[in-house]
Protein backbone atom coordinates (compact mmCIF):
# COMPACT_ATOMS: atom_id res chain seq x y z
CA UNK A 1 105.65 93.42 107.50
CA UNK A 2 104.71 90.02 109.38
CA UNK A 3 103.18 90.85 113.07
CA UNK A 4 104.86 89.30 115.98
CA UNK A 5 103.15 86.83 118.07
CA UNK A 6 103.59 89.42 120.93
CA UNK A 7 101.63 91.66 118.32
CA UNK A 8 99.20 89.02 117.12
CA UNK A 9 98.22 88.72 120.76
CA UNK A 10 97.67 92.40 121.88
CA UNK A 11 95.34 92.64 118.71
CA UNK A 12 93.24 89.14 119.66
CA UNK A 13 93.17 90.40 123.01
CA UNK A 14 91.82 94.20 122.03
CA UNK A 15 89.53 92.54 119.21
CA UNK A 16 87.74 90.91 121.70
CA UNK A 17 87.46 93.39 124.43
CA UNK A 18 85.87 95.19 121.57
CA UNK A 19 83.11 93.07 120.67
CA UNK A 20 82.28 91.58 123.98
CA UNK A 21 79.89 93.72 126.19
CA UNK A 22 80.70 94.53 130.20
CA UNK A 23 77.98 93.65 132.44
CA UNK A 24 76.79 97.03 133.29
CA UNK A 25 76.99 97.78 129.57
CA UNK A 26 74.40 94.74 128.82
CA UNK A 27 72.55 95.23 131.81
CA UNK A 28 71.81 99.23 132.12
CA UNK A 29 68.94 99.19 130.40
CA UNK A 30 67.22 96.13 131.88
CA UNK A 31 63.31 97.30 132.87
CA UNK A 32 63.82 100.93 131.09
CA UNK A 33 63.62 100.09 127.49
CA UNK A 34 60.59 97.80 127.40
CA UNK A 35 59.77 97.96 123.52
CA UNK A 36 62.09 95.51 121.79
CA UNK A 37 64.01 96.53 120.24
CA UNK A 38 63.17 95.54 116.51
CA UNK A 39 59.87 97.02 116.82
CA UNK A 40 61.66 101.01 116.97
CA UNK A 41 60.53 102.71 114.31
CA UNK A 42 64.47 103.73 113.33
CA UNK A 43 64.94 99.84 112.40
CA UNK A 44 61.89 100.42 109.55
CA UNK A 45 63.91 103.44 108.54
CA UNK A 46 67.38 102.34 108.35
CA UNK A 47 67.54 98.72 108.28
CA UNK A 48 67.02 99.08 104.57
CA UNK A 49 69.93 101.05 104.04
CA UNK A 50 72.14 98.96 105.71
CA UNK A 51 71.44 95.84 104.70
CA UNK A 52 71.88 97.29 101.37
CA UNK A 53 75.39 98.24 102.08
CA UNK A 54 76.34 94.80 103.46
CA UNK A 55 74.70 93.38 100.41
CA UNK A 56 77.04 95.07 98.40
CA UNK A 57 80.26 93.89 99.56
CA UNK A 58 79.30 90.27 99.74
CA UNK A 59 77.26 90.08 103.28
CA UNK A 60 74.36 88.50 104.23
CA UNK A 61 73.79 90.02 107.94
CA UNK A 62 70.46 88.48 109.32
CA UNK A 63 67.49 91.58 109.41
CA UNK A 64 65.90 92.42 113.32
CA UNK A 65 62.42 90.58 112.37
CA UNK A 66 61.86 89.56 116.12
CA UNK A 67 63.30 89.60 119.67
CA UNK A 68 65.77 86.63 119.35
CA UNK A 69 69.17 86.99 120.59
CA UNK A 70 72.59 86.29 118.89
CA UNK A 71 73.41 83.06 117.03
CA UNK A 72 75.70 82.09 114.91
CA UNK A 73 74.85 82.78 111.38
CA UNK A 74 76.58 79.33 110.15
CA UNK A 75 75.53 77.37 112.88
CA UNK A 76 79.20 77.53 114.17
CA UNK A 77 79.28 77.41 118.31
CA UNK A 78 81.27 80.03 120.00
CA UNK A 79 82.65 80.28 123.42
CA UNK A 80 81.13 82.73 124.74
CA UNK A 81 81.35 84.26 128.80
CA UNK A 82 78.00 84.89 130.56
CA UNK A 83 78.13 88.43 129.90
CA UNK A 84 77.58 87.83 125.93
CA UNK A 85 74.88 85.00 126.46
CA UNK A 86 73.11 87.87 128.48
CA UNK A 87 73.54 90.43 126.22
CA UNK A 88 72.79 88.23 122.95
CA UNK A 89 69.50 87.65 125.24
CA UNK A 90 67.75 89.94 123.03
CA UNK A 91 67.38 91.89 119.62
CA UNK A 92 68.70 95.04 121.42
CA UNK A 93 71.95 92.48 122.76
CA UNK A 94 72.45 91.54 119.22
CA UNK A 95 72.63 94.76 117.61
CA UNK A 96 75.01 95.97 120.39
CA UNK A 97 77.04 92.40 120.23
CA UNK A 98 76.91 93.38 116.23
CA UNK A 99 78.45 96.67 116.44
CA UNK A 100 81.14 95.23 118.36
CA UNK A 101 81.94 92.44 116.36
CA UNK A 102 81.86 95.04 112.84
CA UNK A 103 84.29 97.19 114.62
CA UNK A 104 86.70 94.18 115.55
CA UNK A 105 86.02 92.83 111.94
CA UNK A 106 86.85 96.48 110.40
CA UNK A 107 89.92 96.62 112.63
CA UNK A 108 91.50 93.54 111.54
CA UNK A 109 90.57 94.14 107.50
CA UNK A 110 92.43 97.30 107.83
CA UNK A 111 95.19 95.38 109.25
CA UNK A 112 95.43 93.26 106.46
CA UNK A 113 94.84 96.18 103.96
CA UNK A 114 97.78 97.86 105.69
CA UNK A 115 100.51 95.23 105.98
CA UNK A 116 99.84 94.01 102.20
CA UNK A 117 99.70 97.40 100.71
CA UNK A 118 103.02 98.08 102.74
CA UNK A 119 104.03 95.12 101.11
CA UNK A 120 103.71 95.73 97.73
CA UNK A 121 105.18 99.38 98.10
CA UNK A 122 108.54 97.83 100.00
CA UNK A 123 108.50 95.21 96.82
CA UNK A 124 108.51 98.38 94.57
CA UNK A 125 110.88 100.54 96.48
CA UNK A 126 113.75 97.37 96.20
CA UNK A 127 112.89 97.23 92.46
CA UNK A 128 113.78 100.88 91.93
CA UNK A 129 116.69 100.59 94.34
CA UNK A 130 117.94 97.74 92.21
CA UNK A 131 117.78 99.15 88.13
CA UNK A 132 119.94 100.60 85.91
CA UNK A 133 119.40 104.28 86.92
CA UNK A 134 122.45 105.51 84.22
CA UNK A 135 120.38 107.06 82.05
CA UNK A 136 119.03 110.43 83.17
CA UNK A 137 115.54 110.72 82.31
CA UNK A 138 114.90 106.85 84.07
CA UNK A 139 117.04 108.47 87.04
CA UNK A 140 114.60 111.46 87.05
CA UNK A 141 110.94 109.15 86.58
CA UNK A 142 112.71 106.78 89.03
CA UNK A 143 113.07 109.16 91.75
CA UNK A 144 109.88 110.85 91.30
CA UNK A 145 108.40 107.12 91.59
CA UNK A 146 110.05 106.59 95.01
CA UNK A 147 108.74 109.92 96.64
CA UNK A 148 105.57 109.13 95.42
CA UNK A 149 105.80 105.51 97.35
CA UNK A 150 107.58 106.84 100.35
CA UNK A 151 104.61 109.43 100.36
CA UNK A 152 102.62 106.63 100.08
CA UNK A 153 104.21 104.72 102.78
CA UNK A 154 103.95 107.38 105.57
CA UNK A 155 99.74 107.24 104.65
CA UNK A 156 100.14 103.81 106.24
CA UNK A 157 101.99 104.28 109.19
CA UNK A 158 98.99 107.07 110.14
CA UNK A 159 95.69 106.16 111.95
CA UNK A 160 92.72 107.23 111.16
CA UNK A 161 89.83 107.72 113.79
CA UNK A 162 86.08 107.36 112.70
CA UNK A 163 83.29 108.46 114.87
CA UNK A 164 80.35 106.84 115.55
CA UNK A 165 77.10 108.01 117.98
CA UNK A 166 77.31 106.55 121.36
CA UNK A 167 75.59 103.35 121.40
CA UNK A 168 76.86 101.93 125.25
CA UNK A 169 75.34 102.92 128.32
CA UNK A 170 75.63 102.26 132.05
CA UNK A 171 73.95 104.36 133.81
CA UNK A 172 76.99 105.44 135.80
């Protein structure tokens, strides 16, 4: 099912509220955390892990070696407001402006997951509509098939919430 431009919109519009950080968000911690952030000892013990799991489906996500903010990975330039130049100040910026832009990315792949499995499923549903259904025992496997892709259908029309720790802060 194709999204409306109306549609296509609302998500841009969310997608980037997502990734982009308030001031107060990229600002709260200015002159309280005053280790960098690359230097905490939970990047030594987890950066491993992830960069592992990026690895395996195909990304190359640069490692928090030093204190340099956010930049492009392919050299591409992005608009970006003065709130995300001052929070991509920064390897603490980054990872936050990285966490956003993962959860906009994640959004918008399940999007596409969603509206091409729907897809195929509507594509099978009008192929069972349309056989030959005379014989019995087709009629029987052919109406166990479209429960089971009905069932299947309703999956997609759920949401599904995933929790993360809180990583924003504003002091307020």
């Amino acid at each position: 099912m194709a999204l409306t431009d109306a549609e296509r919109k609302r998500r841009s519009r969310a997608n980037k509220k997502t990734a982009v950080l308030t001031h107060d968000e990229a600002s709260a911690l200015s002159g309280i955390a005053l280790t960098p952030f690359f230097t905490s000892p939970e990047m030594d013990m987890n950066w491993n892990d992830i960069a592992i799991t990026l690895d395996a489906v195909g990304m190359d996500v640069r490692g928090f070696y030093d204190d340099s903010g956010s930049r492009s990975y392919s050299g591409e330039e992005y608009e970006a407001d003065d709130t995300m130049e001052q929070a991509a100040q920064n390897s603490l910026g980054r990872a936050e402006l990285m966490m956003g832009g993962l959860i906009s990315a994640a959004q918008q792949i399940a999007g596409l997951l969603n509206s091409y499995k729907r897809r195929e499923i509507d594509a099978r549903i009008a192929e069972i509509e349309q056989s030959d259904l005379s014989d019995a025992e087709a009629k029987k496997k052919a109406f166990a098939d479209m429960a089971r892709l009905k069932k299947m259908r309703d999956q997609l029309d759920k949401q599904v919430r995933w929790t993360f720790p809180q990583w924003k802060v504003t002091g307020e």
